[in-house]
C-alpha atoms as a PDB file:
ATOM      1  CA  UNK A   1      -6.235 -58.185  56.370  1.00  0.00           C
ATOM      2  CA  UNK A   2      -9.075 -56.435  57.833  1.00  0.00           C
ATOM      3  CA  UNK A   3     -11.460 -53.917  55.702  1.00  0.00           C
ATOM      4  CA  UNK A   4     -14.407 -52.202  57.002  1.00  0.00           C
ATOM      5  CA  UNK A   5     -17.271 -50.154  55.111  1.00  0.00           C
ATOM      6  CA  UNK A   6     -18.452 -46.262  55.409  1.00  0.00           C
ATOM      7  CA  UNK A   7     -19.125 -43.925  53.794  1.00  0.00           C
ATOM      8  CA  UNK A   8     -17.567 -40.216  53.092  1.00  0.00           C
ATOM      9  CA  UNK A   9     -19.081 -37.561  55.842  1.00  0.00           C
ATOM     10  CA  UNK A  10     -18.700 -34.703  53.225  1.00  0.00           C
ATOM     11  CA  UNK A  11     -20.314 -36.504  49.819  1.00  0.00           C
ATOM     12  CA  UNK A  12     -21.343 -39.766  51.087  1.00  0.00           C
ATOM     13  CA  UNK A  13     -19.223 -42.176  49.209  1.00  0.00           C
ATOM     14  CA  UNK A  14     -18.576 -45.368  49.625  1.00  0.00           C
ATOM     15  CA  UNK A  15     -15.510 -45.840  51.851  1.00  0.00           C
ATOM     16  CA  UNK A  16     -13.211 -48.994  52.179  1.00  0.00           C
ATOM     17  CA  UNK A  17     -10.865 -47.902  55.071  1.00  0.00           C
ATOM     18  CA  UNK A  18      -8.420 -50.922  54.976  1.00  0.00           C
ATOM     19  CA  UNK A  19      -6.392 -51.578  58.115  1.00  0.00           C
ATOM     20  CA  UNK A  20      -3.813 -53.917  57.448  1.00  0.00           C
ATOM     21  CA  UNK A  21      -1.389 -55.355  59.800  1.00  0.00           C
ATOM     22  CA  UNK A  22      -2.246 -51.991  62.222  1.00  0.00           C
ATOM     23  CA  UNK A  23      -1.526 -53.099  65.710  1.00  0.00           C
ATOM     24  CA  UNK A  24      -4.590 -53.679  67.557  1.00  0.00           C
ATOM     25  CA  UNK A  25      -4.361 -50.480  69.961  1.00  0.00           C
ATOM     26  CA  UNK A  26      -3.728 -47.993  66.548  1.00  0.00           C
ATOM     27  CA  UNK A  27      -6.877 -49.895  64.799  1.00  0.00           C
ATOM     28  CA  UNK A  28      -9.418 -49.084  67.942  1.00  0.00           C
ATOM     29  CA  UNK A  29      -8.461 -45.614  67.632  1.00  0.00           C
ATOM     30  CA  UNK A  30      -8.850 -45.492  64.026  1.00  0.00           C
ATOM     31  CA  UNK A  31     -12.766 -47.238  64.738  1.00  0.00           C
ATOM     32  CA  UNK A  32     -13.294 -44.509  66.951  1.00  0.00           C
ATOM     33  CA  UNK A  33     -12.135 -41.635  64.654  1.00  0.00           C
ATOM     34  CA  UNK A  34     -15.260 -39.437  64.283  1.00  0.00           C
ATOM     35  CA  UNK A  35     -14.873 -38.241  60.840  1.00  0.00           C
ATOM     36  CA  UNK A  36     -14.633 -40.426  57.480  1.00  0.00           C
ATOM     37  CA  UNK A  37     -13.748 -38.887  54.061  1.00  0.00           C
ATOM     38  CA  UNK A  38     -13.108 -40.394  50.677  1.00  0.00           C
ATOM     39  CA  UNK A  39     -10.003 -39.542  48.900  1.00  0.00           C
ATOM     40  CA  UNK A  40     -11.462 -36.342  47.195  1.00  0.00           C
ATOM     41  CA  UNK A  41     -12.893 -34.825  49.888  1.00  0.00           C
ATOM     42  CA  UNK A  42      -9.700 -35.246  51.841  1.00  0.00           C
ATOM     43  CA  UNK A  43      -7.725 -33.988  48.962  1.00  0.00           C
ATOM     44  CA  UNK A  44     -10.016 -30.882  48.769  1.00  0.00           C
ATOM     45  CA  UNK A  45      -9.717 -30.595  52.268  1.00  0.00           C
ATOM     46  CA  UNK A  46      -5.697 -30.102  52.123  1.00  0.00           C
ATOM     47  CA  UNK A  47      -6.203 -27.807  49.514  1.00  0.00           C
ATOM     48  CA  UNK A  48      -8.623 -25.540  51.343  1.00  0.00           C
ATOM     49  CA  UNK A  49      -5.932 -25.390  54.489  1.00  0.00           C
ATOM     50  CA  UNK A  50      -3.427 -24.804  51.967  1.00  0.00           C
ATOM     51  CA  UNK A  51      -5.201 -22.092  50.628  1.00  0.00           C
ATOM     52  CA  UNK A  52      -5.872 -20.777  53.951  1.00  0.00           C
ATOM     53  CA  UNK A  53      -2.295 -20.806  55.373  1.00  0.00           C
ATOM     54  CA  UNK A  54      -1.507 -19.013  52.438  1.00  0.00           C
ATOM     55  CA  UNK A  55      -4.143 -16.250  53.148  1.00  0.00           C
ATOM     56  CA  UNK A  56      -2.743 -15.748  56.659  1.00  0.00           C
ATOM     57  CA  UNK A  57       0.801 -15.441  55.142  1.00  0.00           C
ATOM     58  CA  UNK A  58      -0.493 -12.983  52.905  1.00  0.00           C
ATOM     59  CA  UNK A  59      -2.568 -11.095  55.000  1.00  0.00           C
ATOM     60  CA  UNK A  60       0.851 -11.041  57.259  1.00  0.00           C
ATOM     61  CA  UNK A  61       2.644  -9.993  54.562  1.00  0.00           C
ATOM     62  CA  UNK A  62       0.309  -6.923  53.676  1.00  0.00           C
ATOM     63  CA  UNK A  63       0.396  -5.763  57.118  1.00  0.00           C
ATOM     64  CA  UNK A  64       4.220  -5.706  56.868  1.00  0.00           C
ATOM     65  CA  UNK A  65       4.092  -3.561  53.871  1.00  0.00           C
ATOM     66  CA  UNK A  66       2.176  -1.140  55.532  1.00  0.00           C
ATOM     67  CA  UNK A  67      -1.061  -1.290  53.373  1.00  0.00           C
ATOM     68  CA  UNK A  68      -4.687   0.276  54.948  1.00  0.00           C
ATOM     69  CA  UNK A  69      -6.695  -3.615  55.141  1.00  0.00           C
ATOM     70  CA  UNK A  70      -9.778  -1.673  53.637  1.00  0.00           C
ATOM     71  CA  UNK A  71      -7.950  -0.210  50.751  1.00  0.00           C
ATOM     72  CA  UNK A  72      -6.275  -3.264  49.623  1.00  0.00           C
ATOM     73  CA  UNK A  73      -9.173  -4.844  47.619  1.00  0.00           C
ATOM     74  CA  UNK A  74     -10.378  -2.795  44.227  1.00  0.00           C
ATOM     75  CA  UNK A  75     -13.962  -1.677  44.416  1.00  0.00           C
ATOM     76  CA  UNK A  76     -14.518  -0.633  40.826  1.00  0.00           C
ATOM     77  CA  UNK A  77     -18.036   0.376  40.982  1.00  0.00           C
ATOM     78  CA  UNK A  78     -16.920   3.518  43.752  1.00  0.00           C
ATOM     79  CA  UNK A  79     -13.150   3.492  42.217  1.00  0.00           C
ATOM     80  CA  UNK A  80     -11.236   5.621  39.718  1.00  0.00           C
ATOM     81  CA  UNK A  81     -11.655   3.078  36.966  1.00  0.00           C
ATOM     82  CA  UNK A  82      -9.893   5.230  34.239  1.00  0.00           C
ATOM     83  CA  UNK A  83      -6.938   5.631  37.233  1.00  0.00           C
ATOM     84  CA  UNK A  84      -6.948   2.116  38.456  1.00  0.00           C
ATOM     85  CA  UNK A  85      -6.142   0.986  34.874  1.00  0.00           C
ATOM     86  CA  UNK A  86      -3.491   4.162  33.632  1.00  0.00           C
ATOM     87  CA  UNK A  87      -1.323   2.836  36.828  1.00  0.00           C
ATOM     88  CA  UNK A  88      -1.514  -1.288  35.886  1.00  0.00           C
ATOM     89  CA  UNK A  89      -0.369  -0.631  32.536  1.00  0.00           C
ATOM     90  CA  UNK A  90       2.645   1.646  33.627  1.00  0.00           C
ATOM     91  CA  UNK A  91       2.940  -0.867  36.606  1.00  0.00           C
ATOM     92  CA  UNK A  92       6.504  -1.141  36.183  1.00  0.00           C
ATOM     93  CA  UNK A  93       7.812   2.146  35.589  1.00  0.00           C
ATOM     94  CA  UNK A  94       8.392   5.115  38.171  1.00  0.00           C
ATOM     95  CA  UNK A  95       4.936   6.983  38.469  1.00  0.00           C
ATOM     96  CA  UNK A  96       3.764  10.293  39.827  1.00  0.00           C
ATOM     97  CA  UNK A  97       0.221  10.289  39.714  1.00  0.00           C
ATOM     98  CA  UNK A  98      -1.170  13.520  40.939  1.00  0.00           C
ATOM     99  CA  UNK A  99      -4.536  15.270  41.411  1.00  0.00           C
ATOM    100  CA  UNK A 100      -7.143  17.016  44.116  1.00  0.00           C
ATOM    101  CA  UNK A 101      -8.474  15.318  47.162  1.00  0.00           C
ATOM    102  CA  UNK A 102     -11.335  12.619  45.931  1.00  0.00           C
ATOM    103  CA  UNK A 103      -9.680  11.418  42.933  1.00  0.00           C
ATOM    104  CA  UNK A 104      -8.980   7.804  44.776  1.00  0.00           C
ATOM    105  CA  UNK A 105      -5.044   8.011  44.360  1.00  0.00           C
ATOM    106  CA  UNK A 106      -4.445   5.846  47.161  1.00  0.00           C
ATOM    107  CA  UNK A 107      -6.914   3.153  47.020  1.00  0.00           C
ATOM    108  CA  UNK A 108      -5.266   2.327  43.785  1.00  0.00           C
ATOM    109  CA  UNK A 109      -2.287   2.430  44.610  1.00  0.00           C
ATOM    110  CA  UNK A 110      -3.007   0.023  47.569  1.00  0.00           C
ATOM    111  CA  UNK A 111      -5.229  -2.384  45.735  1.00  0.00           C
ATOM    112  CA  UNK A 112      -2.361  -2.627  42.728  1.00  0.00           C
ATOM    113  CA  UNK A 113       0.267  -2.763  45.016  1.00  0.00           C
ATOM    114  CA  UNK A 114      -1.545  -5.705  46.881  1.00  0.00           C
ATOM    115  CA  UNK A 115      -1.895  -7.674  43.885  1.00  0.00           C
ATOM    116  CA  UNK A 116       1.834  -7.124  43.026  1.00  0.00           C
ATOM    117  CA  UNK A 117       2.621  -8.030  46.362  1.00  0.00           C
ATOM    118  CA  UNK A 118       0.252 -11.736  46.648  1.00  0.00           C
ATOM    119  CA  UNK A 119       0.204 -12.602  42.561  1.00  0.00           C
ATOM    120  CA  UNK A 120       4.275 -11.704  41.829  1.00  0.00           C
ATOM    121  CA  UNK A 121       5.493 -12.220  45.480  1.00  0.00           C
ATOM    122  CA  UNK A 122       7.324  -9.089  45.169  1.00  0.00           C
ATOM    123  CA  UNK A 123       8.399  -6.930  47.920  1.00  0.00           C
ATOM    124  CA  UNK A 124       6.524  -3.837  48.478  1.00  0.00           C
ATOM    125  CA  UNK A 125       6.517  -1.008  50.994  1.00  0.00           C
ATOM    126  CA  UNK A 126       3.842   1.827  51.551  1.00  0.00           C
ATOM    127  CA  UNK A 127       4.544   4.463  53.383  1.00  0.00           C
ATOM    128  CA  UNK A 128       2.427   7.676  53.854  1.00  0.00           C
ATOM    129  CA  UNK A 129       4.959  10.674  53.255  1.00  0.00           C
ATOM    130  CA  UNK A 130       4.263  12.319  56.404  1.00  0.00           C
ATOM    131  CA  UNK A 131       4.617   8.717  58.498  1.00  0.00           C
ATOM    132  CA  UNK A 132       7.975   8.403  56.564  1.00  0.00           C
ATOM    133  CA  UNK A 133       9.132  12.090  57.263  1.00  0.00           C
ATOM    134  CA  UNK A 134       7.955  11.330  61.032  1.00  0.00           C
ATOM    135  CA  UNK A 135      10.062   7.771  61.143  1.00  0.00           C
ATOM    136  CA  UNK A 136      13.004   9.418  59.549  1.00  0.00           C
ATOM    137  CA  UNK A 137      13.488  12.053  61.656  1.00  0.00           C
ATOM    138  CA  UNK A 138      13.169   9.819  64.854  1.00  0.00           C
ATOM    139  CA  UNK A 139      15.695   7.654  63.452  1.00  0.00           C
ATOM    140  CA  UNK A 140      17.726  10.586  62.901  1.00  0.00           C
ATOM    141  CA  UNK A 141      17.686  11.866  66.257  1.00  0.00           C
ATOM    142  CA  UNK A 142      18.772   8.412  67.732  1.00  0.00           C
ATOM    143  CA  UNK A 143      21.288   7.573  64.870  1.00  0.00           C
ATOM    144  CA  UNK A 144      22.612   8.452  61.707  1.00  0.00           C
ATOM    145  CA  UNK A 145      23.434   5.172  60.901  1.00  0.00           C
ATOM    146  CA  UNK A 146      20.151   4.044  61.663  1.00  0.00           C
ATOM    147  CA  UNK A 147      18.350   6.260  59.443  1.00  0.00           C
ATOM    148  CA  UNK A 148      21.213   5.601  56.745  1.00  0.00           C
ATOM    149  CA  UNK A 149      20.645   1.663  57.346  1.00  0.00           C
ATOM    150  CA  UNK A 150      16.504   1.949  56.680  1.00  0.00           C
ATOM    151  CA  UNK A 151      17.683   4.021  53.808  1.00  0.00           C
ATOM    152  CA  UNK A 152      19.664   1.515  52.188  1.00  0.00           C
ATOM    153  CA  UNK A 153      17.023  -0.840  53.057  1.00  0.00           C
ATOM    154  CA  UNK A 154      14.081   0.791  51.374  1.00  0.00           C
ATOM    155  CA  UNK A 155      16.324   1.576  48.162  1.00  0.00           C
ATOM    156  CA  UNK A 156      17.968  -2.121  47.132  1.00  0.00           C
ATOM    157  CA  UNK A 157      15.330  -3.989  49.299  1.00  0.00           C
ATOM    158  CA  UNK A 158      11.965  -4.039  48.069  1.00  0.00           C
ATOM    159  CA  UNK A 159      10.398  -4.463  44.584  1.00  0.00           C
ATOM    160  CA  UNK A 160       8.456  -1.496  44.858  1.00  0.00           C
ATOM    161  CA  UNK A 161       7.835   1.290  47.055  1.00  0.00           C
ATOM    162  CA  UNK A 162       5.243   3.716  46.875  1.00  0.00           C
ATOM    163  CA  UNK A 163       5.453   6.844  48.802  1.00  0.00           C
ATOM    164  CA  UNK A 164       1.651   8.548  49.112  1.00  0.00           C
ATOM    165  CA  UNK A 165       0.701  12.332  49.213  1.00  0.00           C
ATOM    166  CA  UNK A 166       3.987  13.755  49.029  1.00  0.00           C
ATOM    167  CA  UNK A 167       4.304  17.814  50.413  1.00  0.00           C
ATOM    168  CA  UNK A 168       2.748  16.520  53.477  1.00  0.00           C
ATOM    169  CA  UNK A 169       5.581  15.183  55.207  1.00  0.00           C
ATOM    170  CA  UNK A 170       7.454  18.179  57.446  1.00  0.00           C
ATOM    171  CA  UNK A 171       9.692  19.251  55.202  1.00  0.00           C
ATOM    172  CA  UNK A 172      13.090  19.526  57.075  1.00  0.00           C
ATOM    173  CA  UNK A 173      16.939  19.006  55.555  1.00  0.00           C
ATOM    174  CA  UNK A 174      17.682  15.664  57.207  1.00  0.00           C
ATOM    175  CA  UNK A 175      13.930  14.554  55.705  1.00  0.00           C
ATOM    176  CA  UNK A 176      15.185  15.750  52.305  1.00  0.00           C
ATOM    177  CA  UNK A 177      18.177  14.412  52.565  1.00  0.00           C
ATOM    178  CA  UNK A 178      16.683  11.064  53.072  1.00  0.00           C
ATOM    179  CA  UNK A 179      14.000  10.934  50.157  1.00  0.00           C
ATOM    180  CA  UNK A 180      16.838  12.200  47.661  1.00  0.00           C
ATOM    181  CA  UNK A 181      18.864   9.577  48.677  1.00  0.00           C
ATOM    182  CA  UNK A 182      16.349   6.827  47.955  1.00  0.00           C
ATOM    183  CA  UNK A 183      15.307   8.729  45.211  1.00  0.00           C
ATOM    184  CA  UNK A 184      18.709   8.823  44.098  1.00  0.00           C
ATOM    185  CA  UNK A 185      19.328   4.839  44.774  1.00  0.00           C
ATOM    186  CA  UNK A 186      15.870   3.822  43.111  1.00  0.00           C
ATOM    187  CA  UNK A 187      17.484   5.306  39.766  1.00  0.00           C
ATOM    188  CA  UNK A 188      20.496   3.105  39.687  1.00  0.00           C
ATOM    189  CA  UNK A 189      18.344   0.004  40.860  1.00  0.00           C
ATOM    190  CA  UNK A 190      16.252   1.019  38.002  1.00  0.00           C
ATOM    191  CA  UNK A 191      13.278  -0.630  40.315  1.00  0.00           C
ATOM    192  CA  UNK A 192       9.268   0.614  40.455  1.00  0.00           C
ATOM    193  CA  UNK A 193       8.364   3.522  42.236  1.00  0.00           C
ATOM    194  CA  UNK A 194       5.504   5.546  43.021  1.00  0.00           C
ATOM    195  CA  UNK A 195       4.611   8.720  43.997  1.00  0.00           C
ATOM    196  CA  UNK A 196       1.254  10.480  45.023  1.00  0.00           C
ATOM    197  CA  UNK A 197       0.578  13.944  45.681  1.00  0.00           C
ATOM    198  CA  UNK A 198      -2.309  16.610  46.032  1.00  0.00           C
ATOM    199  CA  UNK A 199       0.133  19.207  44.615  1.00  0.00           C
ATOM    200  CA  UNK A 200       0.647  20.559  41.460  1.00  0.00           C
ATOM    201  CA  UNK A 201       4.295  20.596  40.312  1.00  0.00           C
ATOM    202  CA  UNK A 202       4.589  24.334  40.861  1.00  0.00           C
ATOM    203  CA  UNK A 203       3.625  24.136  44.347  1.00  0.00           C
ATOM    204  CA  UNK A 204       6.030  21.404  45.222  1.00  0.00           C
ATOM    205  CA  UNK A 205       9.571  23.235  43.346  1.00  0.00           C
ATOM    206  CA  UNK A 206       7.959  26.225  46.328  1.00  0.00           C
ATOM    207  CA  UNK A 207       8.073  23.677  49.155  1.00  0.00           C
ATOM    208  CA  UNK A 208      11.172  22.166  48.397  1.00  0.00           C
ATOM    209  CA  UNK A 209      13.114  24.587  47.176  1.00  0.00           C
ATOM    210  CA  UNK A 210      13.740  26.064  50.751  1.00  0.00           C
ATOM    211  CA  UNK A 211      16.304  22.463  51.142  1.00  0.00           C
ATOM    212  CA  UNK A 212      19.794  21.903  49.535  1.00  0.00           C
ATOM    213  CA  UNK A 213      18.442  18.346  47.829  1.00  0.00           C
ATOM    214  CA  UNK A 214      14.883  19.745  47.478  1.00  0.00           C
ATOM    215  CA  UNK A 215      15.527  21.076  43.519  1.00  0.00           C
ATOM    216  CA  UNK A 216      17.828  17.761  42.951  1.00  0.00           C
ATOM    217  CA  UNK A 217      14.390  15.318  44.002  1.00  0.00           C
ATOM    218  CA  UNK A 218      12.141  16.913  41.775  1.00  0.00           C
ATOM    219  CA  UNK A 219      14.379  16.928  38.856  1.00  0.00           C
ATOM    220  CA  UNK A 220      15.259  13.397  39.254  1.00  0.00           C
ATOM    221  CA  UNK A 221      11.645  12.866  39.474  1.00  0.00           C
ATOM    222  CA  UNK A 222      11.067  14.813  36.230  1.00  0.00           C
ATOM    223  CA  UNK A 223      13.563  12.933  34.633  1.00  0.00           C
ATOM    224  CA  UNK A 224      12.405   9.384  35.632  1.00  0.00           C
ATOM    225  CA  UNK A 225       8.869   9.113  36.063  1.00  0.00           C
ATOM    226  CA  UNK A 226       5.547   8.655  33.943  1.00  0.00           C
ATOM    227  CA  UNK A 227       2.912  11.335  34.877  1.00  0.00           C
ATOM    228  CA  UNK A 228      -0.440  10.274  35.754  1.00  0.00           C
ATOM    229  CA  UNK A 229      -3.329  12.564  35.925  1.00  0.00           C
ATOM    230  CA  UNK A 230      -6.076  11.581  38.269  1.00  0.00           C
ATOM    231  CA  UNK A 231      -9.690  13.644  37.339  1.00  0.00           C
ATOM    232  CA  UNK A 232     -12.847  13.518  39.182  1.00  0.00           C
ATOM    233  CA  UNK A 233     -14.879  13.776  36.470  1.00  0.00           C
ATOM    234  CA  UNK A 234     -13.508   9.762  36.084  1.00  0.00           C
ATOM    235  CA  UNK A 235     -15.071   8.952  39.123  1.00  0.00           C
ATOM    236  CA  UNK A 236     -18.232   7.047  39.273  1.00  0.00           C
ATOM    237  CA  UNK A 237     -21.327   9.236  40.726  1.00  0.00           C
ATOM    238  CA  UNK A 238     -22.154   7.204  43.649  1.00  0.00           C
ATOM    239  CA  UNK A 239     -18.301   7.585  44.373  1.00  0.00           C
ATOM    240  CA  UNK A 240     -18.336   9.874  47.686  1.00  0.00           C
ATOM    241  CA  UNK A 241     -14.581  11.387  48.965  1.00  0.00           C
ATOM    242  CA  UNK A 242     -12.080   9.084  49.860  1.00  0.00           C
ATOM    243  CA  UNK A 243      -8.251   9.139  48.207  1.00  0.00           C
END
C-alpha cells in the first residue's frame, strides 16, 4: 500500500492521497496531477458545477419562454413594488393587470414569471400580443392546422402563459379567432393566465368589437380574471419609464 502527503490547493489541508494496488502507469499520472483537494473542497467543487449546469439549463429555459434577459430579475428599488406584490399573491389565478405606459407591467410580469418558471419548474410562455398576432397570422397563411396545432399547444401545454399589452396586436378575425380559442381552452384547464394592457376596458369592447369572437374574449375575460390596477403614483421617484 502506498500513501503519499499534500496538502488541499483550495484550503490547505492535510491530504493523504492513498494509491493502493493502482497499476504503476495510472499511479505516475496521478503524481503528476496538478491539482490536490481535500474531500470538502472537492465536494464544494461538484456542487458549484452543479449549480452552474443548472444556471445554463435555466437560463436555456428562460430564453425558450420568451422572457426579455434584462427584465427577468426584480429591481425593487426602480420597480412597482405595490404591483410586483398584488400579482405574487394572485399568482395563481387569471389576471388582467392594466394601466398607462410607466407603470412597470411587464417587468413584473417577467421577473414573477421567471421565478415560477426556475423555483416551481413550471412551464411558462411570454408572448408580446403583437409578436403573437404576427406568429399567428403567418402560421395561418401557411396552415390551418399549424396555427390550430400551436393553439392547442399554448392552451393544455404550459403552466402559465402571459400575454403582454394586449390591443396592440393587429386585430384581424383569424387573430381573434385564435386568442378566443386559447382563451376559451385556458377556462376548462382552469390553468394561470395573464394579461397586460395599456387600455382601459372601454377602449378594448371598441377594438374588438369590429370581430365575431371579439365580444366573446372580453366577456370570458370579465368572467375569469382578477383585476389589477397598476398606478404611477406606486412607483419609486428615481423610477424613469420603462413597462
Amino acid at each position: 500500500m502506498y500513501f503519499k502527503d499534500t496538502f488541499c490547493e483550495n484550503c490547505g489541508a492535510a491530504v493523504v492521497l492513498n494509491y493502493g494496488d493502482i497499476d504503476l502507469e495510472t499511479r505516475a499520472v496521478i503524481k503528476k496531477t496538478p491539482h490536490v483537494v481535500c474531500d470538502t473542497c472537492g465536494d464544494l467543487a461538484r456542487e458549484n458545477r452543479r449549480r452552474s449546469l443548472n444556471w445554463w439549463k435555466d437560463k436555456e429555459r428562460i430564453n425558450d419562454a420568451g422572457f426579455p434577459e434584462d427584465l427577468i430579475k426584480w429591481d425593487s428599488i426602480k420597480g412597482n413594488n405595490t404591483l410586483y406584490e398584488s400579482i405574487k399573491a394572485a399568482q395563481m389565478r387569471w389576471l388582467w393587470i392594466s394601466g398607462s405606459h410607466g407603470t412597470c407591467k411587464t417587468r413584473a410580469l417577467c421577473a414573477l414569471g421567471a421565478e415560477l418558471l426556475i423555483r416551481k419548474r413550471w412551464k411558462v410562455a411570454y408572448y408580446r400580443a403583437v409578436d403573437l398576432g404576427t406568429k399567428v397570422s403567418a402560421l395561418y397563411s401557411k396552415s390551418v392546422d399549424k396555427a390550430e396545432a400551436f393553439q392547442r399547444k399554448l392552451a393544455w401545454g404550459f403552466d402559465l402563459i402571459i400575454i403582454d399589452d394586449l390591443g396592440k396586436e393587429v386585430v384581424t378575425p383569424r387573430v381573434i379567432e385564435f386568442i378566443y380559442g386559447l382563451v376559451d381552452a385556458r377556462a376548462v384547464s382552469r390553468k394561470p393566465l395573464w394579461f397586460s394592457t395599456n387600455l382601459d376596458g372601454d377602449s378594448l369592447e371598441r377594438l374588438y368589437k369590429k370581430e365575431n369572437h371579439g365580444p366573446a374574449i372580453l366577456r370570458r375575460l370579465r368572467e375569469n380574471c382578477e383585476t389589477i390596477q397598476a398606478f404611477k403614483k406606486d412607483m419609486p421617484a428615481i423610477a424613469k419609464g420603462g413597462n
